[in-house]
ModelCIF file with pLDDT and N, C-alpha, C, O atoms, coordinates in Angstrom:
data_MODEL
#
_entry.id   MODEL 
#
_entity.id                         1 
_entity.type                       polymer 
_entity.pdbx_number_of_molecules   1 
#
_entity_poly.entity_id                      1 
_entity_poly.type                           'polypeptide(L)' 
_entity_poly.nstd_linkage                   no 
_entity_poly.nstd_monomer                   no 
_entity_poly.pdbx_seq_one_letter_code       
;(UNK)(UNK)(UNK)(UNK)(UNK)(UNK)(UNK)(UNK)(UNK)(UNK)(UNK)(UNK)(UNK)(UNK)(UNK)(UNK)
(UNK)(UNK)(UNK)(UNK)(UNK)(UNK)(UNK)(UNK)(UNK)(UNK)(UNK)(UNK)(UNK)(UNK)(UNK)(UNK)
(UNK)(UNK)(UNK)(UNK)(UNK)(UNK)(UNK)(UNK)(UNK)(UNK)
;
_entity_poly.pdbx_seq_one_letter_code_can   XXXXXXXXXXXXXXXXXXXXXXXXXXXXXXXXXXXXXXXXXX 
_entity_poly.pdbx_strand_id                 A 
#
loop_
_entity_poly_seq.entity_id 
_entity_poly_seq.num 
_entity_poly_seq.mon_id 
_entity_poly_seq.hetero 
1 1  UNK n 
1 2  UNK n 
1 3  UNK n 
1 4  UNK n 
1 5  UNK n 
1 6  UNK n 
1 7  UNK n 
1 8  UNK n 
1 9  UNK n 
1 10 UNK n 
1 11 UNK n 
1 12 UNK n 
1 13 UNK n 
1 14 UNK n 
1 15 UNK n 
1 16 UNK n 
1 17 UNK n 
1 18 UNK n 
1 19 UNK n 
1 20 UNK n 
1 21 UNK n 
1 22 UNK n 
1 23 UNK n 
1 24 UNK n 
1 25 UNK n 
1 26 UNK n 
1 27 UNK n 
1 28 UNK n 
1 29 UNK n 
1 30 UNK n 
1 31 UNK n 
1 32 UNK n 
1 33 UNK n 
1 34 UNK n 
1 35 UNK n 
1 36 UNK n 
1 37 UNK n 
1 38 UNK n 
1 39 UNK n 
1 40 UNK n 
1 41 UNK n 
1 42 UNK n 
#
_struct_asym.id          A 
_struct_asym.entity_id   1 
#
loop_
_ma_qa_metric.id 
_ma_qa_metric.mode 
_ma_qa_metric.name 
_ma_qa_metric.software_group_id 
_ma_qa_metric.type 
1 global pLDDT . pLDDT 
2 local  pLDDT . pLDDT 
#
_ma_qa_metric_global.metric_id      1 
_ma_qa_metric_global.metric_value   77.86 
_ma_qa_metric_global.model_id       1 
_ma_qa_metric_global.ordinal_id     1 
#
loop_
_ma_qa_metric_local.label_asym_id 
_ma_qa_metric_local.label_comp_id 
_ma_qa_metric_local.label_seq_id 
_ma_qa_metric_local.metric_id 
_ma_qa_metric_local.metric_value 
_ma_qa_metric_local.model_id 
_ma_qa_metric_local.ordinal_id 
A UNK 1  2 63.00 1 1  
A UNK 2  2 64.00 1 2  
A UNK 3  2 58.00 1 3  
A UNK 4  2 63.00 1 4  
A UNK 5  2 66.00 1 5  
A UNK 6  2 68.00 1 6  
A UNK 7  2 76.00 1 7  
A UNK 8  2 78.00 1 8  
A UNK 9  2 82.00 1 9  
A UNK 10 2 83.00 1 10 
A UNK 11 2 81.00 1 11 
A UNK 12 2 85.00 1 12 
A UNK 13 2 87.00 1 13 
A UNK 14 2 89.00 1 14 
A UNK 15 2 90.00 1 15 
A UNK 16 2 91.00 1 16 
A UNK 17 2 91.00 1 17 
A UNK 18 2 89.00 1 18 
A UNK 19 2 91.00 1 19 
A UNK 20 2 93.00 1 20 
A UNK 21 2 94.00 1 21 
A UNK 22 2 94.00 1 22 
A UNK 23 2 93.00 1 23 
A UNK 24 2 88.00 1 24 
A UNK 25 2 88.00 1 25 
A UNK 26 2 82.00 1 26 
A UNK 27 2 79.00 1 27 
A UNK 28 2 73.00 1 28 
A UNK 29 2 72.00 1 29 
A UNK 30 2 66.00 1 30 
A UNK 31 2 64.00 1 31 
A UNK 32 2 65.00 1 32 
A UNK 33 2 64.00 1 33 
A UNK 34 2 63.00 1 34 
A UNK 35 2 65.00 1 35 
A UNK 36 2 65.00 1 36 
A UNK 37 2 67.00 1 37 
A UNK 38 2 71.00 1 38 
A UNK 39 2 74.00 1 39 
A UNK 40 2 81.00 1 40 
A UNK 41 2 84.00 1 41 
A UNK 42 2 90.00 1 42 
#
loop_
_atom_site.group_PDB 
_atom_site.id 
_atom_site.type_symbol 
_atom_site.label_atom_id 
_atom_site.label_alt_id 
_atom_site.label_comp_id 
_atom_site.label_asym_id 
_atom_site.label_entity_id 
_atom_site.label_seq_id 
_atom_site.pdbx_PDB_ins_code 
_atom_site.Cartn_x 
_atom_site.Cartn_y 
_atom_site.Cartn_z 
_atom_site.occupancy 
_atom_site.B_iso_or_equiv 
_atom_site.pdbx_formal_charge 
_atom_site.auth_seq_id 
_atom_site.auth_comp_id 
_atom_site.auth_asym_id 
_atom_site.auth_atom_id 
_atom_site.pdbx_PDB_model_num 
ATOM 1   N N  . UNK A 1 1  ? 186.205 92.929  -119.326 1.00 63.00 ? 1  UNK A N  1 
ATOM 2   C CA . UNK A 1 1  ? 185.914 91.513  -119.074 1.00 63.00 ? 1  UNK A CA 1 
ATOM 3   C C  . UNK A 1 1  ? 185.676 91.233  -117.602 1.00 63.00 ? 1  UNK A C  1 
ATOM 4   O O  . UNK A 1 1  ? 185.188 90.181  -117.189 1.00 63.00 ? 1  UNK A O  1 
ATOM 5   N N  . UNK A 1 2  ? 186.062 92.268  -116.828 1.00 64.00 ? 2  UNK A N  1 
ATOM 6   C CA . UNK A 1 2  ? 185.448 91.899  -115.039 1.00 64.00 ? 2  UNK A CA 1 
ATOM 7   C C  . UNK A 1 2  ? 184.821 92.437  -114.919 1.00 64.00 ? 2  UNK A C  1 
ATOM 8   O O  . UNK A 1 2  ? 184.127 92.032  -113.987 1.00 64.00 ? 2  UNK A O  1 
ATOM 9   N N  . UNK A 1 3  ? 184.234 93.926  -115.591 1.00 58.00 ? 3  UNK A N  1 
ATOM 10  C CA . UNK A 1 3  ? 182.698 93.738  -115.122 1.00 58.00 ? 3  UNK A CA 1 
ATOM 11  C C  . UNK A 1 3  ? 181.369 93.717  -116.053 1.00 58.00 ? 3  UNK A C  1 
ATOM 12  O O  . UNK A 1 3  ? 180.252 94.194  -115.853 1.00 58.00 ? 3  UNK A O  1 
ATOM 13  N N  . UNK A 1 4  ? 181.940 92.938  -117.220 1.00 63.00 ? 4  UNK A N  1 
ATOM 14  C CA . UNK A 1 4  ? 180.786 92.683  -118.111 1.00 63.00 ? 4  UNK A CA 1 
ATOM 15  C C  . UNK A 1 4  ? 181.036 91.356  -119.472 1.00 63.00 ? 4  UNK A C  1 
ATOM 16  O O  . UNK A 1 4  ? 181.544 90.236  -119.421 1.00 63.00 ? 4  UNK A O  1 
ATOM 17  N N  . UNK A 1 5  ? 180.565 91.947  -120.320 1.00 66.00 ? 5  UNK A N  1 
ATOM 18  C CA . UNK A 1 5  ? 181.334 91.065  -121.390 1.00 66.00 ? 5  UNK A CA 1 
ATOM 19  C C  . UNK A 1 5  ? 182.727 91.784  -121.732 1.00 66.00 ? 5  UNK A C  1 
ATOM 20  O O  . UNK A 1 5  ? 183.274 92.794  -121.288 1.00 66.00 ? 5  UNK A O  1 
ATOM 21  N N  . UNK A 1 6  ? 183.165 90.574  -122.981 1.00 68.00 ? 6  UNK A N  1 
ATOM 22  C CA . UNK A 1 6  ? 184.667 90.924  -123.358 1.00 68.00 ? 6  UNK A CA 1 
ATOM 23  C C  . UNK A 1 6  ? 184.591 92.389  -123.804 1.00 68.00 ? 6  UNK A C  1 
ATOM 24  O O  . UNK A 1 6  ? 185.078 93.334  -123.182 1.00 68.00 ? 6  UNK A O  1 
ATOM 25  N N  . UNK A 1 7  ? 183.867 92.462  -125.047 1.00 76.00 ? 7  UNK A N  1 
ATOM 26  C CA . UNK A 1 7  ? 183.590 94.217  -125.308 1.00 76.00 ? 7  UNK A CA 1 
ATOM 27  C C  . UNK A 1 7  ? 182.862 94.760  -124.762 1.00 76.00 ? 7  UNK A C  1 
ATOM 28  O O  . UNK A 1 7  ? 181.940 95.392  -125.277 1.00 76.00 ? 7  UNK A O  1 
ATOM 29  N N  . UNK A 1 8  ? 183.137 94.632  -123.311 1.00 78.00 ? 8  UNK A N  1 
ATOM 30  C CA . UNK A 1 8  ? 182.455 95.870  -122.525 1.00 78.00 ? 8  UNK A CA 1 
ATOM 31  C C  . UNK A 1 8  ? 183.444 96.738  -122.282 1.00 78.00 ? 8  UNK A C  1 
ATOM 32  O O  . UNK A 1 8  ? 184.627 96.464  -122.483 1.00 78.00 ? 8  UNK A O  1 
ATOM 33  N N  . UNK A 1 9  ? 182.870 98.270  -121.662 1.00 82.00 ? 9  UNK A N  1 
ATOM 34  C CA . UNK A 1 9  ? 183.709 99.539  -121.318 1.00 82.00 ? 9  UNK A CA 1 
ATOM 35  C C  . UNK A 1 9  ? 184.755 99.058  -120.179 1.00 82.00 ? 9  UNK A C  1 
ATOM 36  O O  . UNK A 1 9  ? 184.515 98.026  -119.552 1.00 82.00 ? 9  UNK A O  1 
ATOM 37  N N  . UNK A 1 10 ? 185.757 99.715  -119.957 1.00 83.00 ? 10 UNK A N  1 
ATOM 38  C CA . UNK A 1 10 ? 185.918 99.368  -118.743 1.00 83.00 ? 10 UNK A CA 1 
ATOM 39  C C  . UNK A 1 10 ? 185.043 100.031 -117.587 1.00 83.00 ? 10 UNK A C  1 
ATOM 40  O O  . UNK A 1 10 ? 184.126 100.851 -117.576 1.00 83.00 ? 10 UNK A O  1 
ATOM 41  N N  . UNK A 1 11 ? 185.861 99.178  -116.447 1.00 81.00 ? 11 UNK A N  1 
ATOM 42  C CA . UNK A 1 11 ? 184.920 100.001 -115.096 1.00 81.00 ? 11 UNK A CA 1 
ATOM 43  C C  . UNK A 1 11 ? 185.843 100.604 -114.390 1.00 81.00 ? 11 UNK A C  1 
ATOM 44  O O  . UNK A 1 11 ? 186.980 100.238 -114.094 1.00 81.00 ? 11 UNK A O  1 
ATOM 45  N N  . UNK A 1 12 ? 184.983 102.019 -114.024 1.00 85.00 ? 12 UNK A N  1 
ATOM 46  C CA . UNK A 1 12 ? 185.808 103.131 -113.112 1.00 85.00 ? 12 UNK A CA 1 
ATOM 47  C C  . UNK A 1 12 ? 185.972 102.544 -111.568 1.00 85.00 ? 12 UNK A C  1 
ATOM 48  O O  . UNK A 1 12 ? 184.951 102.128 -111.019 1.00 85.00 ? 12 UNK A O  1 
ATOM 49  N N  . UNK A 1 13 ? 187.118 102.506 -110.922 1.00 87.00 ? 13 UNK A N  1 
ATOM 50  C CA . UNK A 1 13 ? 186.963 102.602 -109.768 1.00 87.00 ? 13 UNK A CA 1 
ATOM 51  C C  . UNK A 1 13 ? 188.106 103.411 -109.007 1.00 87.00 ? 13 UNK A C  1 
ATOM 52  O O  . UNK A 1 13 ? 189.071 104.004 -109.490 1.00 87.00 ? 13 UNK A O  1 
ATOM 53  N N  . UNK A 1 14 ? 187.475 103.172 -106.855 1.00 89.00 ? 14 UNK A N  1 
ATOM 54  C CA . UNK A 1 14 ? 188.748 104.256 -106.592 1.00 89.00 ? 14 UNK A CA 1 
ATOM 55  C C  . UNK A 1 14 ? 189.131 103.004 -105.555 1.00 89.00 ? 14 UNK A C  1 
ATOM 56  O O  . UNK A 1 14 ? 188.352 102.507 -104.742 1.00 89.00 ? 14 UNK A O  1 
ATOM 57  N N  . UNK A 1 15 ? 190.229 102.698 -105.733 1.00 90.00 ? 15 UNK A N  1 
ATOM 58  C CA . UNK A 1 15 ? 190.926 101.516 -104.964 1.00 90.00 ? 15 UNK A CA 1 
ATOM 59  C C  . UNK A 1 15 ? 190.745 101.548 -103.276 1.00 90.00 ? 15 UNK A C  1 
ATOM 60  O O  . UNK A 1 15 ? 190.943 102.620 -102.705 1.00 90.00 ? 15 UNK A O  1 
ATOM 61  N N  . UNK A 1 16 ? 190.398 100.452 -102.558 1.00 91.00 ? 16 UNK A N  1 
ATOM 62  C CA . UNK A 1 16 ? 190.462 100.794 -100.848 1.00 91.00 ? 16 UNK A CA 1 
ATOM 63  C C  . UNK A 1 16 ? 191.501 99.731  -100.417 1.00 91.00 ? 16 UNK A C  1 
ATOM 64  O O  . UNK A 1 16 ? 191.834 98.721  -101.037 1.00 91.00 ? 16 UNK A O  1 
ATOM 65  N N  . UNK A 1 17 ? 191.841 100.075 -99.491  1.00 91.00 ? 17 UNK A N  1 
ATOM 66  C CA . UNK A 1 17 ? 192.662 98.951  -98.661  1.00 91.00 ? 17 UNK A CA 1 
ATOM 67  C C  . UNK A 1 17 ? 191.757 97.625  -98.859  1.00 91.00 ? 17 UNK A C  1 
ATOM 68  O O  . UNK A 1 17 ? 190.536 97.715  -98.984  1.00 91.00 ? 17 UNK A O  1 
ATOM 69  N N  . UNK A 1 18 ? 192.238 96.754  -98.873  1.00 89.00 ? 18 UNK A N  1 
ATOM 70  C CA . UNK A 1 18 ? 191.820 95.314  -98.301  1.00 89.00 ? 18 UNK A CA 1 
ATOM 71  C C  . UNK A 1 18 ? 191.515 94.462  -97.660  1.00 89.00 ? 18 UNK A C  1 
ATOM 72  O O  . UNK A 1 18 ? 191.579 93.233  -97.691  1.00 89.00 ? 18 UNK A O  1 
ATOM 73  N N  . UNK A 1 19 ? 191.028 95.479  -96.811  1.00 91.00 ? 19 UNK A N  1 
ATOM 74  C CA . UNK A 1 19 ? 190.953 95.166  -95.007  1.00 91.00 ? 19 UNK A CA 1 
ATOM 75  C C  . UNK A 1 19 ? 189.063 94.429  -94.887  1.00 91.00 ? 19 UNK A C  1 
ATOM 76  O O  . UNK A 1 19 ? 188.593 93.804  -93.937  1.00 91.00 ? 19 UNK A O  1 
ATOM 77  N N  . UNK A 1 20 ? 188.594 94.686  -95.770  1.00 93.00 ? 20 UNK A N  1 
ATOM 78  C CA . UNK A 1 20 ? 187.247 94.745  -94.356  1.00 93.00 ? 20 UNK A CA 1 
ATOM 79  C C  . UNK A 1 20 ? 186.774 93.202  -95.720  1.00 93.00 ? 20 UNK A C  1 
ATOM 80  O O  . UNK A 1 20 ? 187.153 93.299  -96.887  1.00 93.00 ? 20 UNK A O  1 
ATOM 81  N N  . UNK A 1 21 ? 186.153 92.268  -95.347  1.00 94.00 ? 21 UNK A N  1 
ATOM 82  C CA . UNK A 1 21 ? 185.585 91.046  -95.490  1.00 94.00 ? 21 UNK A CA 1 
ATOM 83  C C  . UNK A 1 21 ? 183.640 91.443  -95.418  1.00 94.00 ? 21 UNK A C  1 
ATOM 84  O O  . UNK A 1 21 ? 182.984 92.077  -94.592  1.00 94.00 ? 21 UNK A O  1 
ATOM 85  N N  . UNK A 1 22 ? 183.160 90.559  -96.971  1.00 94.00 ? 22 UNK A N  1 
ATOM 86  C CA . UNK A 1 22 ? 181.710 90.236  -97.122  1.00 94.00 ? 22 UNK A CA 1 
ATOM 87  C C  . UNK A 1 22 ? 181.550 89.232  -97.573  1.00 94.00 ? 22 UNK A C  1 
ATOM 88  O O  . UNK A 1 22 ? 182.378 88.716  -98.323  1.00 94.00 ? 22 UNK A O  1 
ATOM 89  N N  . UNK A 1 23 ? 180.547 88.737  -97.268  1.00 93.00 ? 23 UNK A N  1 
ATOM 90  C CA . UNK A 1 23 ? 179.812 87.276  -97.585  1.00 93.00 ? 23 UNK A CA 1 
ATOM 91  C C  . UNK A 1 23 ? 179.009 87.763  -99.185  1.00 93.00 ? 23 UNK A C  1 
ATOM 92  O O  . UNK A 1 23 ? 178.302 88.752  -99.380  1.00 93.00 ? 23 UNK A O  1 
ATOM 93  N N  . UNK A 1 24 ? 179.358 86.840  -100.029 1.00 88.00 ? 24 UNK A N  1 
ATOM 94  C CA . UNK A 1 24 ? 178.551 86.972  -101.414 1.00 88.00 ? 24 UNK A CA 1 
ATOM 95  C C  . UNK A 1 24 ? 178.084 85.981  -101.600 1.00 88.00 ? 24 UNK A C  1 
ATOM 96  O O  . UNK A 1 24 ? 178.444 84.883  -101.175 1.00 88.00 ? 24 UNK A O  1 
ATOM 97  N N  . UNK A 1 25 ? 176.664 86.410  -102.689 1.00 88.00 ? 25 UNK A N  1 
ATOM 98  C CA . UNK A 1 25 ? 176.132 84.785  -103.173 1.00 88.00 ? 25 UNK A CA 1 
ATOM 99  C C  . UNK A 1 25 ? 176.462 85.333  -104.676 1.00 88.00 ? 25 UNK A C  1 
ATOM 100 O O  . UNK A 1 25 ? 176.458 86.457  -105.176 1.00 88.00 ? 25 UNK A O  1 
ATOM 101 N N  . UNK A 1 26 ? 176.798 83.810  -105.247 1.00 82.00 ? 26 UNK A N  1 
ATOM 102 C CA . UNK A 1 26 ? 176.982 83.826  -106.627 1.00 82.00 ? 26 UNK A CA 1 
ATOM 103 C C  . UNK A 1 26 ? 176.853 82.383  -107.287 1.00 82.00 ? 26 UNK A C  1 
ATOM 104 O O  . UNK A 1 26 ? 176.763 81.325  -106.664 1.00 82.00 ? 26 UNK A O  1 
ATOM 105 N N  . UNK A 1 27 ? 176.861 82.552  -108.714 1.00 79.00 ? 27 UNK A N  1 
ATOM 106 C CA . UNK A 1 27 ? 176.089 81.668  -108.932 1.00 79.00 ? 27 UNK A CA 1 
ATOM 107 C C  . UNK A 1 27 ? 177.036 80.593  -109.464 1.00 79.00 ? 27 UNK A C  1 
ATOM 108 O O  . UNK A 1 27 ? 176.581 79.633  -110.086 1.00 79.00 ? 27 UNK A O  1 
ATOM 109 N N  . UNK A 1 28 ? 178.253 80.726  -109.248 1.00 73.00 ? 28 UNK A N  1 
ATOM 110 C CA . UNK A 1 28 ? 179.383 79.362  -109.553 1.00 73.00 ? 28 UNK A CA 1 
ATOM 111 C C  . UNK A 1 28 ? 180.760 80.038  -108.288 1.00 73.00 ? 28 UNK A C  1 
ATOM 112 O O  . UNK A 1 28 ? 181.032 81.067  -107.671 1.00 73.00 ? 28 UNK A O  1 
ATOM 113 N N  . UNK A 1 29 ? 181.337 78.467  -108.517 1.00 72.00 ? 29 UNK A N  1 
ATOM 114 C CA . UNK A 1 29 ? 182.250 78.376  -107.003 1.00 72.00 ? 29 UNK A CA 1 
ATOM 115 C C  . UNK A 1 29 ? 183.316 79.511  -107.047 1.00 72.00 ? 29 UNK A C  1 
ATOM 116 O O  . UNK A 1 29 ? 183.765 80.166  -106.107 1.00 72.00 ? 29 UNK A O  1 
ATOM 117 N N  . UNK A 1 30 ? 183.669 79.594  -108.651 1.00 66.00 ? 30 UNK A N  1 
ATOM 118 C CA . UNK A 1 30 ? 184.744 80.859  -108.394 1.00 66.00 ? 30 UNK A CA 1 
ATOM 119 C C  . UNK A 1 30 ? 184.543 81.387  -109.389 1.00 66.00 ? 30 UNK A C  1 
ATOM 120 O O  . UNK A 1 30 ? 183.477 81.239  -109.987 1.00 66.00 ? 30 UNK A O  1 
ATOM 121 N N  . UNK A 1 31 ? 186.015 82.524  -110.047 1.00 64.00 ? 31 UNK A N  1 
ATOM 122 C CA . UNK A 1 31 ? 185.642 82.617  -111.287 1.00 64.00 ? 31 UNK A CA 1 
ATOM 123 C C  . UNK A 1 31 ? 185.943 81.877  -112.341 1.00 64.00 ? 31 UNK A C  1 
ATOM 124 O O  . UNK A 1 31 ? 186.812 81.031  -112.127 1.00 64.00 ? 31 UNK A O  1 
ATOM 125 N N  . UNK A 1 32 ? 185.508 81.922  -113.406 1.00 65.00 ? 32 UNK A N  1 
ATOM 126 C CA . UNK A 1 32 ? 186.073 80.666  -114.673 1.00 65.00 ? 32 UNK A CA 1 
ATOM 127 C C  . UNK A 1 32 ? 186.582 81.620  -115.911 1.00 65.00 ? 32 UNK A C  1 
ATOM 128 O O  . UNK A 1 32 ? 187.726 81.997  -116.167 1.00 65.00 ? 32 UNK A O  1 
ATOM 129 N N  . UNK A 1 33 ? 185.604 81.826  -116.450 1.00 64.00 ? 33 UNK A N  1 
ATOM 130 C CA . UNK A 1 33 ? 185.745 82.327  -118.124 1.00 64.00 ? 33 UNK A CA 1 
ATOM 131 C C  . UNK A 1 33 ? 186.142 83.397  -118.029 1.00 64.00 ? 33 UNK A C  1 
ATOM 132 O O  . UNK A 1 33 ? 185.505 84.177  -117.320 1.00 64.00 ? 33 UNK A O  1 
ATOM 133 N N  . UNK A 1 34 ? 187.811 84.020  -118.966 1.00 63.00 ? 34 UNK A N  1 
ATOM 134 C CA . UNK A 1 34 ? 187.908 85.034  -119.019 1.00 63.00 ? 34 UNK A CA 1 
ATOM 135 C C  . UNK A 1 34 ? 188.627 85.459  -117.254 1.00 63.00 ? 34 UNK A C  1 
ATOM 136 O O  . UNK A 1 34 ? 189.097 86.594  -117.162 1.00 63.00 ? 34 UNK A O  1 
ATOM 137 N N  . UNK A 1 35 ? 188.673 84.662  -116.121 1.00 65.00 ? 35 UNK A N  1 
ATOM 138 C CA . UNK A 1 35 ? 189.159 84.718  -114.891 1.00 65.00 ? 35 UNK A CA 1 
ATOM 139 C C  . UNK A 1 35 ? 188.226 85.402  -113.900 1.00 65.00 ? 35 UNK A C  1 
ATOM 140 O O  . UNK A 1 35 ? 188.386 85.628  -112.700 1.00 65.00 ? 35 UNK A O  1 
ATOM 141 N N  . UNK A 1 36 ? 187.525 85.588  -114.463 1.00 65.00 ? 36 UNK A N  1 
ATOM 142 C CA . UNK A 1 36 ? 186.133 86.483  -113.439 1.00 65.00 ? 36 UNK A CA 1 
ATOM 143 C C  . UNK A 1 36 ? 184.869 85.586  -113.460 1.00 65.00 ? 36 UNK A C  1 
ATOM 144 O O  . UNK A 1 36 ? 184.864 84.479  -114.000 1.00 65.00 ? 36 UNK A O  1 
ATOM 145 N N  . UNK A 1 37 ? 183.910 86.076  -112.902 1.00 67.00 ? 37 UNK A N  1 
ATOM 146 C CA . UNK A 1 37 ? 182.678 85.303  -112.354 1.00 67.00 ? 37 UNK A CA 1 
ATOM 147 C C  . UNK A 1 37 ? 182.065 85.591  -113.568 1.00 67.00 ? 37 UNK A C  1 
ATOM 148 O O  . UNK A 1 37 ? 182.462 86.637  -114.080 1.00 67.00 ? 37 UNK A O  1 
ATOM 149 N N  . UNK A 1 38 ? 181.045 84.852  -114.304 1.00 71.00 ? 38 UNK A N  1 
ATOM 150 C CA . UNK A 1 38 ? 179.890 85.183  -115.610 1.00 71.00 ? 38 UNK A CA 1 
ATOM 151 C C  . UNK A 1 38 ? 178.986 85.980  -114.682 1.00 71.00 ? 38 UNK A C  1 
ATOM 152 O O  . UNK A 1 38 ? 178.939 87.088  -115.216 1.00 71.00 ? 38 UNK A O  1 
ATOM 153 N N  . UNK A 1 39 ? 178.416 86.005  -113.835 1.00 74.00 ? 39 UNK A N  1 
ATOM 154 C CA . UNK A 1 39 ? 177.305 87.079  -113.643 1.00 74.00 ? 39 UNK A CA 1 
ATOM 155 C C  . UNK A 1 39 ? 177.892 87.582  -111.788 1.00 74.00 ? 39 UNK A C  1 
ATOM 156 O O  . UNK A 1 39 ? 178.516 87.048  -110.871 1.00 74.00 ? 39 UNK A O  1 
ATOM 157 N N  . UNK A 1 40 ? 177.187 88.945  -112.072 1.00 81.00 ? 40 UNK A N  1 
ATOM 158 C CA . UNK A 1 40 ? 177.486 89.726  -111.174 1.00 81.00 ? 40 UNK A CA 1 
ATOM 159 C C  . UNK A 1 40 ? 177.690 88.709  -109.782 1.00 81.00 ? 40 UNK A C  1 
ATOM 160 O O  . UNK A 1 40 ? 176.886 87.778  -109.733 1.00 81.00 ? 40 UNK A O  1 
ATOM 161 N N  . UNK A 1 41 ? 178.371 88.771  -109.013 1.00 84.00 ? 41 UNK A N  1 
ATOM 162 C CA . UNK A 1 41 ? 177.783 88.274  -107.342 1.00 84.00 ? 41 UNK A CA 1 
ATOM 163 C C  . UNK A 1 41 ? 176.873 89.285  -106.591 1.00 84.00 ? 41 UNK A C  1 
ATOM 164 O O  . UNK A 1 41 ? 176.493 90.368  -107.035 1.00 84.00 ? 41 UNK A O  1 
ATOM 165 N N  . UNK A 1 42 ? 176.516 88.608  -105.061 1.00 90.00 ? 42 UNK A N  1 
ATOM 166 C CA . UNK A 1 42 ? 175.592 89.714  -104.794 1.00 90.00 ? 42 UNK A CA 1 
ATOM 167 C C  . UNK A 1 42 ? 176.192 90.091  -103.422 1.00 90.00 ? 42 UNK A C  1 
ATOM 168 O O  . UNK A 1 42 ? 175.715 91.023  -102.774 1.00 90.00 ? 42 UNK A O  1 
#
């Protein structure tokens, strides 16, 4: 459900510190449905 629909796979990742800050565009103010954003940010 964070990186697709509800029955999607999950997603692999490898965790980093929390340190470094990016600017995203997306297409609503936060996330809503499900607690994540509906479409990717960029």
């Amino acid at each position: 459900t964070v990186g697709g629909l509800p029955s999607a796979d999950p997603v692999h990742y490898r965790p980093v510190i929390p340190d470094v800050v990016v600017e995203i565009e997306a297409d609503q103010t936060g996330p809503r449905e499900y607690g994540r954003f509906r479409h990717r940010p960029r």
